[in-house]
Protein backbone atom coordinates (compact mmCIF):
# COMPACT_ATOMS: atom_id res chain seq x y z
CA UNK A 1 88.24 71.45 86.37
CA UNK A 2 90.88 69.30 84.32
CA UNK A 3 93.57 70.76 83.57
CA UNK A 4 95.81 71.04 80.76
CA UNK A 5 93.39 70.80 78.24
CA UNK A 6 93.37 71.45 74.22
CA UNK A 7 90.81 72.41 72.02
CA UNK A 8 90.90 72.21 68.59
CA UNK A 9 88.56 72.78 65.21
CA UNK A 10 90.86 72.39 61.80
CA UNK A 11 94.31 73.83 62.06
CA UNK A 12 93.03 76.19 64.90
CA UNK A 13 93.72 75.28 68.15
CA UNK A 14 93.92 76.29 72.08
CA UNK A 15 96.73 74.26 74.04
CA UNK A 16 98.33 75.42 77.21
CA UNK A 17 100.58 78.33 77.48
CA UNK A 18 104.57 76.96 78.44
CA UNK A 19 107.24 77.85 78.87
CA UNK A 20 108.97 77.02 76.32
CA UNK A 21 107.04 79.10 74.27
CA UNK A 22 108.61 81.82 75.30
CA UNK A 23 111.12 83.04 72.39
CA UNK A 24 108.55 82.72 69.76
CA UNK A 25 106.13 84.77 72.06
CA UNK A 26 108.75 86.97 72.98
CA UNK A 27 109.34 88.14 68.97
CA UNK A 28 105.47 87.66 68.56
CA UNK A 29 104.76 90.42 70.84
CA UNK A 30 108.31 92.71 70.01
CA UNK A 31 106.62 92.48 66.47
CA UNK A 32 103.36 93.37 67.20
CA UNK A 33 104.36 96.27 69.77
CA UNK A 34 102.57 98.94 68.18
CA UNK A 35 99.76 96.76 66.89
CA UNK A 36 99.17 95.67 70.96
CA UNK A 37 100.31 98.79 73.36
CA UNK A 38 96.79 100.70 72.83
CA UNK A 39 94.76 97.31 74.25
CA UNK A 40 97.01 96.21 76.72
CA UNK A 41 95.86 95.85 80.17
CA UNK A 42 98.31 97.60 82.50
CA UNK A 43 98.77 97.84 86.01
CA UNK A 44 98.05 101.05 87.93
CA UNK A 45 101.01 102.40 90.03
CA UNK A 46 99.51 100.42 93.70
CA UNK A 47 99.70 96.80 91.33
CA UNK A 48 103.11 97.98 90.40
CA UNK A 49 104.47 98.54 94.11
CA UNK A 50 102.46 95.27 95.40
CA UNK A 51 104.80 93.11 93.25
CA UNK A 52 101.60 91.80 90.81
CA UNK A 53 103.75 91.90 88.05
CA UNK A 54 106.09 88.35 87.34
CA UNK A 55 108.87 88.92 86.60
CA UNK A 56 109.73 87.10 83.18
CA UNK A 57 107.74 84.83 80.94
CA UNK A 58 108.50 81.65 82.67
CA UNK A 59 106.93 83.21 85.81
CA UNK A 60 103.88 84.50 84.03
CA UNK A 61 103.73 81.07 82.76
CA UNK A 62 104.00 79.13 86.63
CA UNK A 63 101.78 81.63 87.85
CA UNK A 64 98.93 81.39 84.85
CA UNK A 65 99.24 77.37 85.71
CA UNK A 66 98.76 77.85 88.98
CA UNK A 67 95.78 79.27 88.63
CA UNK A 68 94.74 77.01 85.94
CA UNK A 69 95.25 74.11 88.53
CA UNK A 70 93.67 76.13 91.12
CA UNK A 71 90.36 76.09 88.50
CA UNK A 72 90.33 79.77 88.17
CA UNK A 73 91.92 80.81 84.61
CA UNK A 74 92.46 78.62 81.90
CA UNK A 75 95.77 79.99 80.29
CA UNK A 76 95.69 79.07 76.36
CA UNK A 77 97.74 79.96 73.23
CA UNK A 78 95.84 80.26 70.35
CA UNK A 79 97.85 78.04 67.56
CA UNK A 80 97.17 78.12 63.72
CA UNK A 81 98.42 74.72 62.07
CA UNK A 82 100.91 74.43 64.60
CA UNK A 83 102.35 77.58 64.99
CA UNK A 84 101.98 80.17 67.91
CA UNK A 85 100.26 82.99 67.17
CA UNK A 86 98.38 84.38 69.81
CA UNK A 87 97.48 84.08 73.19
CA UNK A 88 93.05 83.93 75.03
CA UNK A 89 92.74 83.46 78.59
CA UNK A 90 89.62 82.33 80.59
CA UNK A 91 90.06 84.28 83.70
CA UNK A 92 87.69 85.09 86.72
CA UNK A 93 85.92 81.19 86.98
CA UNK A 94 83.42 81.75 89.82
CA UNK A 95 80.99 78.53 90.40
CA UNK A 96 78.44 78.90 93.10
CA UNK A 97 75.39 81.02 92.08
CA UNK A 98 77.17 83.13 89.86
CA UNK A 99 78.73 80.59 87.20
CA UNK A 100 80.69 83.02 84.91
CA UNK A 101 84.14 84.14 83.57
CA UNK A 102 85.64 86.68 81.47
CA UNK A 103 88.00 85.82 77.96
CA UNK A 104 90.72 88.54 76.68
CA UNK A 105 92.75 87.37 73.91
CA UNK A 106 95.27 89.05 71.18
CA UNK A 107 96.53 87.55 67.85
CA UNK A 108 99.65 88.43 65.70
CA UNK A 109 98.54 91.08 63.45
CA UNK A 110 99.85 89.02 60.19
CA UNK A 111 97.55 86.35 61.40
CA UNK A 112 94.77 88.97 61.62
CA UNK A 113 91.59 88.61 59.82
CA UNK A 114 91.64 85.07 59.12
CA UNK A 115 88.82 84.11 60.97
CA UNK A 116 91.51 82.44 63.79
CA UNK A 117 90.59 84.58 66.57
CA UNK A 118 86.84 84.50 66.20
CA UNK A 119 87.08 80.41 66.36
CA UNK A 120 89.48 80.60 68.88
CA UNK A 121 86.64 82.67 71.18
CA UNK A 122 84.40 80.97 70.07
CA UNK A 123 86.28 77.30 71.11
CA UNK A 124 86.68 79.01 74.92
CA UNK A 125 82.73 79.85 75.06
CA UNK A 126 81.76 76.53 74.45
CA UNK A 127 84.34 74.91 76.11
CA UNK A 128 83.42 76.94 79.52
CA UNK A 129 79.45 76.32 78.80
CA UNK A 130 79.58 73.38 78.06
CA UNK A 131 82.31 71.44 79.98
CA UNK A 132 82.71 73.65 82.82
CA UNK A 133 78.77 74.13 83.22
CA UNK A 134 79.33 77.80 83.15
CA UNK A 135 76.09 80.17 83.23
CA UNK A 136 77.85 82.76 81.28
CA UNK A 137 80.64 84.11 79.60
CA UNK A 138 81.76 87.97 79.17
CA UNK A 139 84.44 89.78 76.99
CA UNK A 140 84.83 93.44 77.72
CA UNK A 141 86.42 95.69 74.84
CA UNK A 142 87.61 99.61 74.59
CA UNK A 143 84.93 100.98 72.10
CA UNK A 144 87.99 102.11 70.37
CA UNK A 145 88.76 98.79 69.76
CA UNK A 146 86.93 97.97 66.30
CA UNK A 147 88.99 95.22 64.94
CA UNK A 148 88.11 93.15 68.84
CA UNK A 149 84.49 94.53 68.83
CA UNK A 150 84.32 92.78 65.23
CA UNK A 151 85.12 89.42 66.60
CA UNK A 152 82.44 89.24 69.04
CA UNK A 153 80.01 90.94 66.39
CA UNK A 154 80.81 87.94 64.45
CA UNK A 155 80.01 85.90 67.02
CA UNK A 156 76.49 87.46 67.98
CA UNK A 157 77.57 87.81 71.27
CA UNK A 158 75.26 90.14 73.18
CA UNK A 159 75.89 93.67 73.58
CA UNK A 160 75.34 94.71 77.44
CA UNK A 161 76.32 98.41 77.28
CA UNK A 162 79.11 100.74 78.83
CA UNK A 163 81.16 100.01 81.91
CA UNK A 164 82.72 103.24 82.22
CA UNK A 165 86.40 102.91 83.77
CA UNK A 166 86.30 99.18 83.54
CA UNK A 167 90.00 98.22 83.23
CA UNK A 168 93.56 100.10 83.31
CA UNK A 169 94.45 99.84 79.86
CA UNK A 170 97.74 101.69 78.61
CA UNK A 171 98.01 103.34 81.41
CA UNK A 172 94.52 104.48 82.22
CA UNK A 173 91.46 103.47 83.52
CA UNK A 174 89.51 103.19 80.50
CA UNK A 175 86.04 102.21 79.18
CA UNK A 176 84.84 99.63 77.87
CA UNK A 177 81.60 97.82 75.95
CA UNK A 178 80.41 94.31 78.08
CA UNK A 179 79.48 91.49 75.61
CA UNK A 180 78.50 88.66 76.71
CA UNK A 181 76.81 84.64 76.15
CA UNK A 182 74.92 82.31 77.95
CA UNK A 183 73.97 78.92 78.35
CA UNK A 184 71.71 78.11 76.08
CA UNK A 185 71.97 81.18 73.81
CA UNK A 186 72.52 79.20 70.81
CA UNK A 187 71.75 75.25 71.44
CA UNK A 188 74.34 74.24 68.80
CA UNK A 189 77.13 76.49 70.82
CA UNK A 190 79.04 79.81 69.27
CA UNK A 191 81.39 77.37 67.35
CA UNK A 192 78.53 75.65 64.96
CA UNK A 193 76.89 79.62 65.15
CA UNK A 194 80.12 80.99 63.48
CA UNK A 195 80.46 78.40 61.14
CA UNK A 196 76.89 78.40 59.86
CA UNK A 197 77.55 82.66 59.53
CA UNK A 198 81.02 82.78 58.24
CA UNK A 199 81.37 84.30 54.61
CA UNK A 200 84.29 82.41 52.26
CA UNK A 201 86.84 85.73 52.39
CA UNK A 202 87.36 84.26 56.20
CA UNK A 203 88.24 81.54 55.40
């Protein structure tokens, strides 16, 4: 797997995650506190005492391009003409027989509803389809989660079902829906998909 790599599609565009970015994702996420604590992943309190967490942004960074080296995550922030405003990470790359990976992502709430984060996803499916050779590609949102669960909705991403207790999420284990794509779902990719299905409001 190369690595860095950018993807772009008009002023939307996943490049690395540095660290440099960190003041402007720093206020990003002080801004968006509220907007973000309810879908955060957390660590339970055996992750905490292991010493999983880094310890500042610049270490999140190293260790999110180590494993981006390593060809197991691809660490991306979501920009918008330039500008930072969110953050999707391919996580979870297993080749072999399985060929999959998992996306999470989050977007600055004023950015919100401009049809950013659905590209965004939609960039990282095809990119790990179709130049990684990936078999398939799962997201996994709290059913709470309505604004997420509309991205993938958007998408036509599959809809697998319930994994109850899936991931600790503000500081629970919580549930969540599986949605998924595969190779081949949509011989165009989930890019041309949500451009030939996207509506002029999201623009």
């Amino acid at each position: 797997m190369t690595w860095p790599v950018t993807v772009t599609d008009g002023p939307v565009a996943l490049r690395p995650l540095r660290g440099r970015d960190g003041r402007t994702w720093k206020a990003i996420r002080l801004r968006n506190q509220d907007w973000l604590k309810e879908w955060e992943a957390t660590l339970p309190p055996e992750g905490r005492q292991s010493g999983e967490i880094p310890t500042n942004f610049r270490a999140m960074v190293r260790k999110m391009g180590r494993e981006a080296r390593e060809g197991r995550a691809l660490p991306w922030a979501i920009t918008y003409e330039g500008q930072l405003v969110g953050q999707l990470t391919v996580g979870g790359i297993t080749l072999g027989s399985l060929r999959a990976c998992y996306i999470g992502y989050w977007i600055d709430e004023d950015h919100a509803g401009r049809g950013i984060t659905p590209t965004a996803v939609a960039m990282a499916c095809d990119y790990c389809t179709s130049e990684l050779g990936l078999h398939r590609v799962e997201i996994n949102i709290r059913p709470e989660n309505t604004a997420s669960r509309r991205v993938v909705e958007k998408l036509g991403l599959r809809e697998e079902g319930l994994r109850p207790q899936y991931l600790h999420i503000d500081g629970q284990w919580r549930d969540h829906i599986a949605y998924s794509v595969t190779q081949g779902d949509y011989p165009g990719g989930v890019l041309e998909q949500w451009r030939r299905n996207r509506i002029p409001s999201q623009t």
